[in-house]
N, C-alpha and C. Protein backbone atom coordinates (compact mmCIF):
# COMPACT_ATOMS: atom_id res chain seq x y z
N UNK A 1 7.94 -6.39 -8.17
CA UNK A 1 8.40 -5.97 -6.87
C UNK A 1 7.25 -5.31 -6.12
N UNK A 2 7.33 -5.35 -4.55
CA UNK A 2 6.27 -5.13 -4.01
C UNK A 2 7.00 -3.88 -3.11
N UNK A 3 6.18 -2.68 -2.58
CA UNK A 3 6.61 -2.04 -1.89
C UNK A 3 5.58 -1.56 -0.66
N UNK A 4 6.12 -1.24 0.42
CA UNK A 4 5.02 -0.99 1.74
C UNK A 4 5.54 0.69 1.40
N UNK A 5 3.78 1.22 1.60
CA UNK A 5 3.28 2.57 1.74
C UNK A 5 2.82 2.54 2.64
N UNK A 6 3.44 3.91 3.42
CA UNK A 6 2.69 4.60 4.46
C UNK A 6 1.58 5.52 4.12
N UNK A 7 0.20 5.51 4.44
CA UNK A 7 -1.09 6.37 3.91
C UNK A 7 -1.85 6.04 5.14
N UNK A 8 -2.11 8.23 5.57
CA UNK A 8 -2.74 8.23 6.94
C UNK A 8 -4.51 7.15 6.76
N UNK A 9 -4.74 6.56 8.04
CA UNK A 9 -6.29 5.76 7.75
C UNK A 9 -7.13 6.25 7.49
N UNK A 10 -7.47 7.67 7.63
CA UNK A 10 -8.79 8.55 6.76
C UNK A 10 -8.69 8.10 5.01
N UNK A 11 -7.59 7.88 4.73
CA UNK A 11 -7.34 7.65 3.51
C UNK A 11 -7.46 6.50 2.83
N UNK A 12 -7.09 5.58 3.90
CA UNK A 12 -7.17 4.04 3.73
C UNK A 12 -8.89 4.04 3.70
N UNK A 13 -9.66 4.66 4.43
CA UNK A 13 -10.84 3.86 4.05
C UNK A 13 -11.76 4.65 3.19
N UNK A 14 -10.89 6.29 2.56
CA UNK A 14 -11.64 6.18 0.95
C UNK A 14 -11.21 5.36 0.10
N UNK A 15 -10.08 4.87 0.24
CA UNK A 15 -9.89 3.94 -0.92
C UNK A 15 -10.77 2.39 -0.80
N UNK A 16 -10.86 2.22 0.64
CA UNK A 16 -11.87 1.15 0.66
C UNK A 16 -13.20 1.63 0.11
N UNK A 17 -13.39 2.59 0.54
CA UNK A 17 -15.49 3.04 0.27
C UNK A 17 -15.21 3.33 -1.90
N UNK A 18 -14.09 3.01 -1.80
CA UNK A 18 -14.14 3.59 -3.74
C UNK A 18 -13.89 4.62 -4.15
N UNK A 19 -13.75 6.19 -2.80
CA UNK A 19 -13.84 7.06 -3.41
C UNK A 19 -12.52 7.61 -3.75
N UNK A 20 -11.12 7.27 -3.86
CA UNK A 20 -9.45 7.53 -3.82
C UNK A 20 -9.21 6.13 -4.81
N UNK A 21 -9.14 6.55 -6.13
CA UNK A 21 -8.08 5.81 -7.23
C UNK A 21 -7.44 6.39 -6.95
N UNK A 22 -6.21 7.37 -6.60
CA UNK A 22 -5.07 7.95 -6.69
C UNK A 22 -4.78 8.17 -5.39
N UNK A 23 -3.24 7.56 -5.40
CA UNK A 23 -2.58 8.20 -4.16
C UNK A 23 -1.64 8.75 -4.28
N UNK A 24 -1.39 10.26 -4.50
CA UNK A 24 -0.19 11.04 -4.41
C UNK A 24 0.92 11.42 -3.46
N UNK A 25 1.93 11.64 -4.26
CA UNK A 25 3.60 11.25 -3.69
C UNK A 25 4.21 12.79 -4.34
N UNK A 26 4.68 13.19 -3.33
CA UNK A 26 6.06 14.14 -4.12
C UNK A 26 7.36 13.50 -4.93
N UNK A 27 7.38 12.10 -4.27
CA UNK A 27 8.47 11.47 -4.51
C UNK A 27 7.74 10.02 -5.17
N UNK A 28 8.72 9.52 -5.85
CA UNK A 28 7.80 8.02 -6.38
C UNK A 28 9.23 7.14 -6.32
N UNK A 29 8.85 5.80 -6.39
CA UNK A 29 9.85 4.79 -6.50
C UNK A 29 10.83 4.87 -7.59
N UNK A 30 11.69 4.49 -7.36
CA UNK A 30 13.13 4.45 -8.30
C UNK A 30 13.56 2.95 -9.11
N UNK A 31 12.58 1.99 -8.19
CA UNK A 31 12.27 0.76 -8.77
C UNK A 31 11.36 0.61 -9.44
N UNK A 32 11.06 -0.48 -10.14
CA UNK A 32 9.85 -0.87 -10.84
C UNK A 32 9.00 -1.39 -9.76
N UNK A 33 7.64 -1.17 -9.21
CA UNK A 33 6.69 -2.06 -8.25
C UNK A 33 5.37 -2.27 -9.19
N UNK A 34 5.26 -2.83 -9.13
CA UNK A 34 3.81 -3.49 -9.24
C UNK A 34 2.44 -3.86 -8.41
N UNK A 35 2.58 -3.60 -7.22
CA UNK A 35 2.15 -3.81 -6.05
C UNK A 35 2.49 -3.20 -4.59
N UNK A 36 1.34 -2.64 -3.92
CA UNK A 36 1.73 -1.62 -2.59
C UNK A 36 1.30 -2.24 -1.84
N UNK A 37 1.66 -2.73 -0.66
CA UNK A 37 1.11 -2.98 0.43
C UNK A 37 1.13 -2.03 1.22
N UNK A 38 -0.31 -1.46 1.73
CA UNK A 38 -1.16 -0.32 2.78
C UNK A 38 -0.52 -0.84 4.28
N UNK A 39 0.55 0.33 4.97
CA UNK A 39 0.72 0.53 6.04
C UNK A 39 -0.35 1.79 6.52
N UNK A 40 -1.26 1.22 7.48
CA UNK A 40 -2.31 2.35 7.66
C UNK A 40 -1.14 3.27 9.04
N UNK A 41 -1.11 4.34 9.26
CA UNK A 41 -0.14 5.26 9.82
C UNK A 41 -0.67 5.03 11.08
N UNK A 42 -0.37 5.98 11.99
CA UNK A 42 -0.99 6.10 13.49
C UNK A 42 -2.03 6.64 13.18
N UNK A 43 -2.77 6.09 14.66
CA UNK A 43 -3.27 5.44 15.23
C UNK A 43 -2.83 3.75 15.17
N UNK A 44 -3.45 3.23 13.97
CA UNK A 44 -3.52 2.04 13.41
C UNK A 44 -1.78 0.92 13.66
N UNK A 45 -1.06 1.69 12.67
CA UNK A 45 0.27 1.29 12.77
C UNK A 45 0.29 -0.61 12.32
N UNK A 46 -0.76 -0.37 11.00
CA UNK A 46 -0.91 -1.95 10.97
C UNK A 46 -0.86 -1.73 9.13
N UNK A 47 -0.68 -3.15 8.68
CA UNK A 47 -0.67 -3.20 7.23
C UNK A 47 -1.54 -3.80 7.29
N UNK A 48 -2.84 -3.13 6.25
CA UNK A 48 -4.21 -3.37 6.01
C UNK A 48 -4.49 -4.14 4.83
N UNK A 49 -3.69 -4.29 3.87
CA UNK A 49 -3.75 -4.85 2.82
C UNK A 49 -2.82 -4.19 1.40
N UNK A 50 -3.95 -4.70 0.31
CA UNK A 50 -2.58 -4.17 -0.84
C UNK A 50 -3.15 -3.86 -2.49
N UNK A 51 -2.36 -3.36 -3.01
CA UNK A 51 -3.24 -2.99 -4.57
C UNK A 51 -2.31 -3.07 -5.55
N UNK A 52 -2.96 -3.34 -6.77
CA UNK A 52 -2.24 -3.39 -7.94
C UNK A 52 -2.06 -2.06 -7.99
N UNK A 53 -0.90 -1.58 -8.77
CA UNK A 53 -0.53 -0.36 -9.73
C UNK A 53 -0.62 -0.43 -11.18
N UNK A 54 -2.33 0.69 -11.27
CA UNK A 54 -2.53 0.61 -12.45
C UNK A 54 -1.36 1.01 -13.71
N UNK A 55 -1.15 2.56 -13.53
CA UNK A 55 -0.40 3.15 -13.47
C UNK A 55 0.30 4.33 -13.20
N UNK A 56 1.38 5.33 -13.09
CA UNK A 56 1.63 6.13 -12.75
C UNK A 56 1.41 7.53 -13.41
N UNK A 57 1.19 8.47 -12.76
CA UNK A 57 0.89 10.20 -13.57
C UNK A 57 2.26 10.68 -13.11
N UNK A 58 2.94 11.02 -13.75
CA UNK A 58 3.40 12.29 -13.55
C UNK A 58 3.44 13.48 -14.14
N UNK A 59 3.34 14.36 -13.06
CA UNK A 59 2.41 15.69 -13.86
C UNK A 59 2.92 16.79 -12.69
N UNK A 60 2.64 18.22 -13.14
CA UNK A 60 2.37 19.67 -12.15
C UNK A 60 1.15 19.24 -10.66
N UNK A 61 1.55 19.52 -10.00
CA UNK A 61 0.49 19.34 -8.87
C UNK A 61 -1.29 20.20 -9.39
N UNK A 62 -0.88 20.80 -10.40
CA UNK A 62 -2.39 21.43 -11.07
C UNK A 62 -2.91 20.48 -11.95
N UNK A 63 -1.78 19.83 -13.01
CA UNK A 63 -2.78 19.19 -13.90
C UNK A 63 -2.89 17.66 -13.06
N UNK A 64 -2.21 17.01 -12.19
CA UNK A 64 -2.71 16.29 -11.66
C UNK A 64 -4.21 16.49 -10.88
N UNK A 65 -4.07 17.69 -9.67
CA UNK A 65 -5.52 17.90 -9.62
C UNK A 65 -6.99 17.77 -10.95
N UNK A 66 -6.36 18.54 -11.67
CA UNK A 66 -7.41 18.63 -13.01
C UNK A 66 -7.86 17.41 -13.74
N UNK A 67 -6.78 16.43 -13.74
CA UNK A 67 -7.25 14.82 -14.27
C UNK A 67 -7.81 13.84 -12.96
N UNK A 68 -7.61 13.92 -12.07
CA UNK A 68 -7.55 12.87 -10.66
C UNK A 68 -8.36 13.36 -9.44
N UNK A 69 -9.25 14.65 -9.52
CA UNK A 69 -9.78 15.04 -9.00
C UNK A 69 -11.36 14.09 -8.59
N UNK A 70 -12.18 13.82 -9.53
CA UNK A 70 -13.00 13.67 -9.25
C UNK A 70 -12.80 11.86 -7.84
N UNK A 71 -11.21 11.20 -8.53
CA UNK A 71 -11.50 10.11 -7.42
C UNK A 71 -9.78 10.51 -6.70
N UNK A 72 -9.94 11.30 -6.13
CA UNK A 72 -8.67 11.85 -5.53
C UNK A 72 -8.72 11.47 -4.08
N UNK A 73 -10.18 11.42 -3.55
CA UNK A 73 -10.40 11.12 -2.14
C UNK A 73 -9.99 11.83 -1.01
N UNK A 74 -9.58 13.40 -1.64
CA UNK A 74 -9.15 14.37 -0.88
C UNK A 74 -9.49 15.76 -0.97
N UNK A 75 -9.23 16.57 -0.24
CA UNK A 75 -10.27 18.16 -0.64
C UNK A 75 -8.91 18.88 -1.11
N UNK A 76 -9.51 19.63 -2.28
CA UNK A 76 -8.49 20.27 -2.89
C UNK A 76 -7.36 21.41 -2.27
N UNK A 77 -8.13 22.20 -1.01
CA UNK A 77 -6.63 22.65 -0.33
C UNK A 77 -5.65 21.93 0.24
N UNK A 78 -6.25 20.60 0.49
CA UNK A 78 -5.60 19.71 1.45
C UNK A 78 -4.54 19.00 0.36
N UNK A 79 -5.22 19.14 -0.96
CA UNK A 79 -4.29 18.69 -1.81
C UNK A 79 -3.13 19.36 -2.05
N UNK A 80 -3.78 20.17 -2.37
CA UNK A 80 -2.43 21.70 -3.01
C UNK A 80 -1.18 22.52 -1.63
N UNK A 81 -1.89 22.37 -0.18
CA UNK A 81 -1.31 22.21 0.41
C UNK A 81 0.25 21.19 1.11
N UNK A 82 -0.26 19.73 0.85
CA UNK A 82 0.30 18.98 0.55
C UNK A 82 1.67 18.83 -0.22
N UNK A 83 1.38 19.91 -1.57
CA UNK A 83 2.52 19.76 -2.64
C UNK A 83 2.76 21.03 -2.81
N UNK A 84 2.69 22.15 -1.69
CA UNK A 84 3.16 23.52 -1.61
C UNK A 84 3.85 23.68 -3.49
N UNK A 85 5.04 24.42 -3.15
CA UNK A 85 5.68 24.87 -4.22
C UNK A 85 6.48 23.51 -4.87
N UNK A 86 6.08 22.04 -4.67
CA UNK A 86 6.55 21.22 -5.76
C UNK A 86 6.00 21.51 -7.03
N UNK A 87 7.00 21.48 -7.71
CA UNK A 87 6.72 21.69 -9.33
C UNK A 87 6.00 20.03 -10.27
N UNK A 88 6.66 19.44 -9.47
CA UNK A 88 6.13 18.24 -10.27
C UNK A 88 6.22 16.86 -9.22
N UNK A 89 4.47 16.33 -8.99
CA UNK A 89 3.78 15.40 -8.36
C UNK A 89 3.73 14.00 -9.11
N UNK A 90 3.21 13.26 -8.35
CA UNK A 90 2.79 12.00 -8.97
C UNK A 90 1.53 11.24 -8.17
N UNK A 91 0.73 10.53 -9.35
CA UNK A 91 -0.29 10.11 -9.18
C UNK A 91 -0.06 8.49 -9.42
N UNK A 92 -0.83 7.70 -8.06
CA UNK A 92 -0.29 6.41 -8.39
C UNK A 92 -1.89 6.18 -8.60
N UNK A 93 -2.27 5.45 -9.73
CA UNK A 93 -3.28 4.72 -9.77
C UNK A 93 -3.71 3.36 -9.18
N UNK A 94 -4.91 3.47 -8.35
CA UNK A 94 -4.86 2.26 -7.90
C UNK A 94 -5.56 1.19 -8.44
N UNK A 95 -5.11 0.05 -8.38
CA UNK A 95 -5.93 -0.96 -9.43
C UNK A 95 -6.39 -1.53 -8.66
N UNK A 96 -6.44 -3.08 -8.46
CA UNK A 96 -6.84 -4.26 -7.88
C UNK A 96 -6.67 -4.03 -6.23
N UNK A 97 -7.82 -3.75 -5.42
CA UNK A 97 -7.30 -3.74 -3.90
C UNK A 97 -7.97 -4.96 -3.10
N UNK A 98 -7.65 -4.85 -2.24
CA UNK A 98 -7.90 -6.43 -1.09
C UNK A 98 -7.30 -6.02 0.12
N UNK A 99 -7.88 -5.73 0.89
CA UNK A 99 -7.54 -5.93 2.67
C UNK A 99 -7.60 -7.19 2.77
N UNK A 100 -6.92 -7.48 4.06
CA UNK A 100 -7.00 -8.66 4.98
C UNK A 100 -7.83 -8.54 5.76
N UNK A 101 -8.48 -9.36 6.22
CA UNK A 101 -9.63 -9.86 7.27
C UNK A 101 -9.09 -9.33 8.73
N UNK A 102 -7.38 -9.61 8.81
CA UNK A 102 -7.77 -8.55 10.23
C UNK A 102 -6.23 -7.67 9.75
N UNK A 103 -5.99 -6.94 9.72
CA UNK A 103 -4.64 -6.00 9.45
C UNK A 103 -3.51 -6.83 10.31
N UNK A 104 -2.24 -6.91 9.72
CA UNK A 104 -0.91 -6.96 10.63
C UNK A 104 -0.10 -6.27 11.13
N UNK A 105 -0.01 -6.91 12.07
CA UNK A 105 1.17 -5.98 13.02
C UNK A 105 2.68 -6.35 12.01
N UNK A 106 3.22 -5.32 11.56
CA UNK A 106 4.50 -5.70 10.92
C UNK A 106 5.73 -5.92 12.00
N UNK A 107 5.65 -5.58 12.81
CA UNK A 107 6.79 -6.35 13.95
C UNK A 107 6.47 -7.33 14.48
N UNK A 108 5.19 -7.96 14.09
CA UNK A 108 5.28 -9.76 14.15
C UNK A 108 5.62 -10.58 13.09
N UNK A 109 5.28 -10.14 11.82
CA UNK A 109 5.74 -10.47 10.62
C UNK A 109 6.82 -10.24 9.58
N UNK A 110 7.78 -9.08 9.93
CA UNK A 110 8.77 -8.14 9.29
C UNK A 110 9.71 -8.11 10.14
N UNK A 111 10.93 -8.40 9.97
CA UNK A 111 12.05 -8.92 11.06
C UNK A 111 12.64 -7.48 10.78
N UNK A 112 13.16 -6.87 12.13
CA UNK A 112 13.69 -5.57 12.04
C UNK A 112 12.74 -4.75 11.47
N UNK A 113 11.66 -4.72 11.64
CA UNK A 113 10.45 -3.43 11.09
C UNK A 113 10.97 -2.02 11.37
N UNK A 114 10.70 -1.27 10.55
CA UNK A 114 10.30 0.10 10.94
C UNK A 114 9.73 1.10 9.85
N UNK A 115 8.60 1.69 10.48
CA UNK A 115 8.07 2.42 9.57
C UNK A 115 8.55 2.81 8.49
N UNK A 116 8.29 2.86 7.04
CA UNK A 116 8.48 3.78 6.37
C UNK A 116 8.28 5.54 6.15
N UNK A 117 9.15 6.54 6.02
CA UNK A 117 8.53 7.73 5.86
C UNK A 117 7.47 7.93 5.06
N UNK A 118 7.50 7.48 3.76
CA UNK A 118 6.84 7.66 2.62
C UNK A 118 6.66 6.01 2.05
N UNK A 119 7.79 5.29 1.71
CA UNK A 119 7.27 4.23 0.82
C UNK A 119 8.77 3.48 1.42
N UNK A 120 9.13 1.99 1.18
CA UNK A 120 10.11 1.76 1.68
C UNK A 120 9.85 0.11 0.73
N UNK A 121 10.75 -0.63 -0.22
CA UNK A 121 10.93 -1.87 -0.74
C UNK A 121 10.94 -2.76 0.12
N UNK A 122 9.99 -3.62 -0.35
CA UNK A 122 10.04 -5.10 0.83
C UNK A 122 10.95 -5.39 0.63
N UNK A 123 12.09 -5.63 -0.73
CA UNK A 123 13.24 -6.38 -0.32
C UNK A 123 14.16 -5.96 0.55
N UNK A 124 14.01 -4.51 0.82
CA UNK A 124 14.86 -4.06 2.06
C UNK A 124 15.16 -4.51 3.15
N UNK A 125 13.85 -5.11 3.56
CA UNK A 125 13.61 -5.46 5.21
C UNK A 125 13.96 -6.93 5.26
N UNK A 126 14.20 -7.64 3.73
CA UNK A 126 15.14 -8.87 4.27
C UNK A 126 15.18 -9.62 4.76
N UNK A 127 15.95 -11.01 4.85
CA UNK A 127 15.48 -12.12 5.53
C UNK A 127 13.99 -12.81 5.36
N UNK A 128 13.35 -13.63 6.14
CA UNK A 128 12.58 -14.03 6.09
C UNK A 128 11.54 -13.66 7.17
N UNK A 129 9.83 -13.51 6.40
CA UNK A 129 8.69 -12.77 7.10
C UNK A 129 7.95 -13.99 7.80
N UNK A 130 8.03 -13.38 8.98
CA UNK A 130 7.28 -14.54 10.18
C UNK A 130 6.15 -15.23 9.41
N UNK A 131 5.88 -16.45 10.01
CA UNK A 131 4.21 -17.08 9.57
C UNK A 131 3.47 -16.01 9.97
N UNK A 132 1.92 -15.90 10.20
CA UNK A 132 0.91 -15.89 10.76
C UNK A 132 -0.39 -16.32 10.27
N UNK A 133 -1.19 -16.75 11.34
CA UNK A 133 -2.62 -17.38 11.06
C UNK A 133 -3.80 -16.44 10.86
N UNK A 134 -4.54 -16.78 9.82
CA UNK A 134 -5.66 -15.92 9.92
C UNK A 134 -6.32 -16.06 10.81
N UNK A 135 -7.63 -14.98 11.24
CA UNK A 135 -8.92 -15.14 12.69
C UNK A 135 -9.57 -16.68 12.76
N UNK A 136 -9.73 -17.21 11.44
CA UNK A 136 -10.58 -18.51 11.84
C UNK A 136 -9.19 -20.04 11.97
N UNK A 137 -8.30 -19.40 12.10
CA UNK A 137 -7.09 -20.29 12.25
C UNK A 137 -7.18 -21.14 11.10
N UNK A 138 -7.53 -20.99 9.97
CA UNK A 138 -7.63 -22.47 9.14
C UNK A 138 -6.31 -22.23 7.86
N UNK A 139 -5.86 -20.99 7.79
CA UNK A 139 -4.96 -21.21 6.64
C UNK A 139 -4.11 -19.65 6.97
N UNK A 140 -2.75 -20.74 6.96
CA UNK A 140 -1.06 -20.57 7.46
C UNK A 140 -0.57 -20.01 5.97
N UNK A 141 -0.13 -18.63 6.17
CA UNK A 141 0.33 -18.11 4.79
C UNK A 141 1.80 -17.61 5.90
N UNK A 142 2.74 -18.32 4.74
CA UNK A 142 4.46 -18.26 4.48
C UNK A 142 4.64 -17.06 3.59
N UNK A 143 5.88 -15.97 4.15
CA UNK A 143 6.30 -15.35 2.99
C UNK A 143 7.70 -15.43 3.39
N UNK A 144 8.59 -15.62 2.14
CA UNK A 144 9.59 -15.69 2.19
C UNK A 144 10.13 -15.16 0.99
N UNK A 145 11.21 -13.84 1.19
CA UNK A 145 12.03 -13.45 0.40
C UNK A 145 13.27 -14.56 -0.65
N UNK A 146 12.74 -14.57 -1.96
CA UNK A 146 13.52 -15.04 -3.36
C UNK A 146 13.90 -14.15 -4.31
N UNK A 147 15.18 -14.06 -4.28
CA UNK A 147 15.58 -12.97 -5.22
C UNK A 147 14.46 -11.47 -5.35
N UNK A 148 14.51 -10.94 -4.30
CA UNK A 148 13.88 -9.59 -4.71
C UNK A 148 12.00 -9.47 -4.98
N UNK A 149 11.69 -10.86 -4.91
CA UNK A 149 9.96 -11.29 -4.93
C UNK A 149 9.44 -11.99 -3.88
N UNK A 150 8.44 -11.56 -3.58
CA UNK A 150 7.29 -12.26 -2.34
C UNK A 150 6.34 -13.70 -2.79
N UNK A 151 7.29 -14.42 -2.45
CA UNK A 151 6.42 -16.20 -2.88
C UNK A 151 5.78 -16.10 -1.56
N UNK A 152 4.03 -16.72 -2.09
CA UNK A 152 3.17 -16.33 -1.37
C UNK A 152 3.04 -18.38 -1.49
N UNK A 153 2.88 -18.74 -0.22
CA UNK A 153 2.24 -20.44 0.19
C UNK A 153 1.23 -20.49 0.97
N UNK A 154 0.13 -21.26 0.53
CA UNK A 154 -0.85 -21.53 1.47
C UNK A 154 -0.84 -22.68 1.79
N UNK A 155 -1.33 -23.25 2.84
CA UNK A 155 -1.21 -24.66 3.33
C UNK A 155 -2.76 -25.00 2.85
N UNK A 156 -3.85 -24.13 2.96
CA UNK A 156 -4.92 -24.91 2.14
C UNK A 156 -4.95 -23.38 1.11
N UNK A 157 -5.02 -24.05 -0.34
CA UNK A 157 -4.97 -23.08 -1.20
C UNK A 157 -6.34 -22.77 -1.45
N UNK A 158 -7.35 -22.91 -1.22
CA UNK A 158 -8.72 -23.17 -1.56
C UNK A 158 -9.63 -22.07 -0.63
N UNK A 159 -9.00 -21.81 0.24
CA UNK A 159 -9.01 -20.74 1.36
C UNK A 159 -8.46 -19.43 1.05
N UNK A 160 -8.99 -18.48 0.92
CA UNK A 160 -8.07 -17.06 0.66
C UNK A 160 -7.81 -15.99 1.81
N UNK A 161 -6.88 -15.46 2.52
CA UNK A 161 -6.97 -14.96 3.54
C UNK A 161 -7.27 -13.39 3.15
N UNK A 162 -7.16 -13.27 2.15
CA UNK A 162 -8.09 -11.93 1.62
C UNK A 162 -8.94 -11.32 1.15
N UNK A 163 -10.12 -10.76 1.35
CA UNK A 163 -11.25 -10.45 0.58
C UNK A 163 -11.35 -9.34 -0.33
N UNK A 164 -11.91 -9.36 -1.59
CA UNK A 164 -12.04 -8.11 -2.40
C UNK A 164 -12.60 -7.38 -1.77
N UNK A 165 -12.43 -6.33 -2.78
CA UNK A 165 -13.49 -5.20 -2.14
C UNK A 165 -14.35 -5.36 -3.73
């Protein structure tokens, strides 16, 4: 299962530059996901791409600092601030990431969009997700909701509309 996260864009591009394996949550999913797709917040208001989930910490907002610090991608008041008097945080590890070549607008692609507060299940939003073309127009990626999973089609498979990092 795949889920869209909201994470302000200062954040989105330590995790691009390498320096944020972890993205912390007061709250974590109730489902099983395997995969986040990056809603970059305002300004942006676009989904930038997406990452494996290595796996999850849960821990005290201290011993999470104390293990996840060095690639936390955040300054430690800003951390501890963050998780005031929560007793117990979570650390999502990030695995495998990939932006898209240009970010999407999710109200061209997501029927009935609306932000998530924190994190929100693609199968929620339901129905079926518009086409769209990548910048060099050469390859048409389909998503369409099947039982609770994102079947991904390319019309030329040989073409990837996403680049590693």
């Amino acid at each position: 299962m795949r889920a869209l996260l909201s994470i302000k864009p200062k954040y989105i591009e330590e995790i691009a530059k390498g320096n944020k394996k972890y993205e912390f949550r007061k709250q974590i999913f109730k489902r099983r996901v395997k995969e986040v797709l990056m809603y970059a917040t305002a300004p942006s208001k676009k989904i930038v791409g997406v990452f494996a989930i290595k796996s999850i910490i849960k821990d005290s907002p201290k011993n999470l600092w104390n293990k996840c610090k060095k690639y936390s991608g955040i300054e430690k008041k800003e951390f501890f601030d963050y998780f005031g008097d929560t007793e117990v945080g979570y650390a999502i590890e990030i695995g495998e990431t990939e932006f898209f070549n240009k970010p999407l607008d999710p109200w061209d692609i997501i029927l009935n969009f609306s932000a998530p507060q924190s994190y929100r299940y693609l199968s929620d939003f339901g129905g079926i997700i518009h086409s769209w073309m990548d910048p060099s127009q050469t390859v048409i990626h389909q998503y369409r909701w099947v039982e609770d999973k994102l079947m991904k089609k390319s019309i030329t498979p040989s073409q990837r509309h996403l680049r590693s990092l």
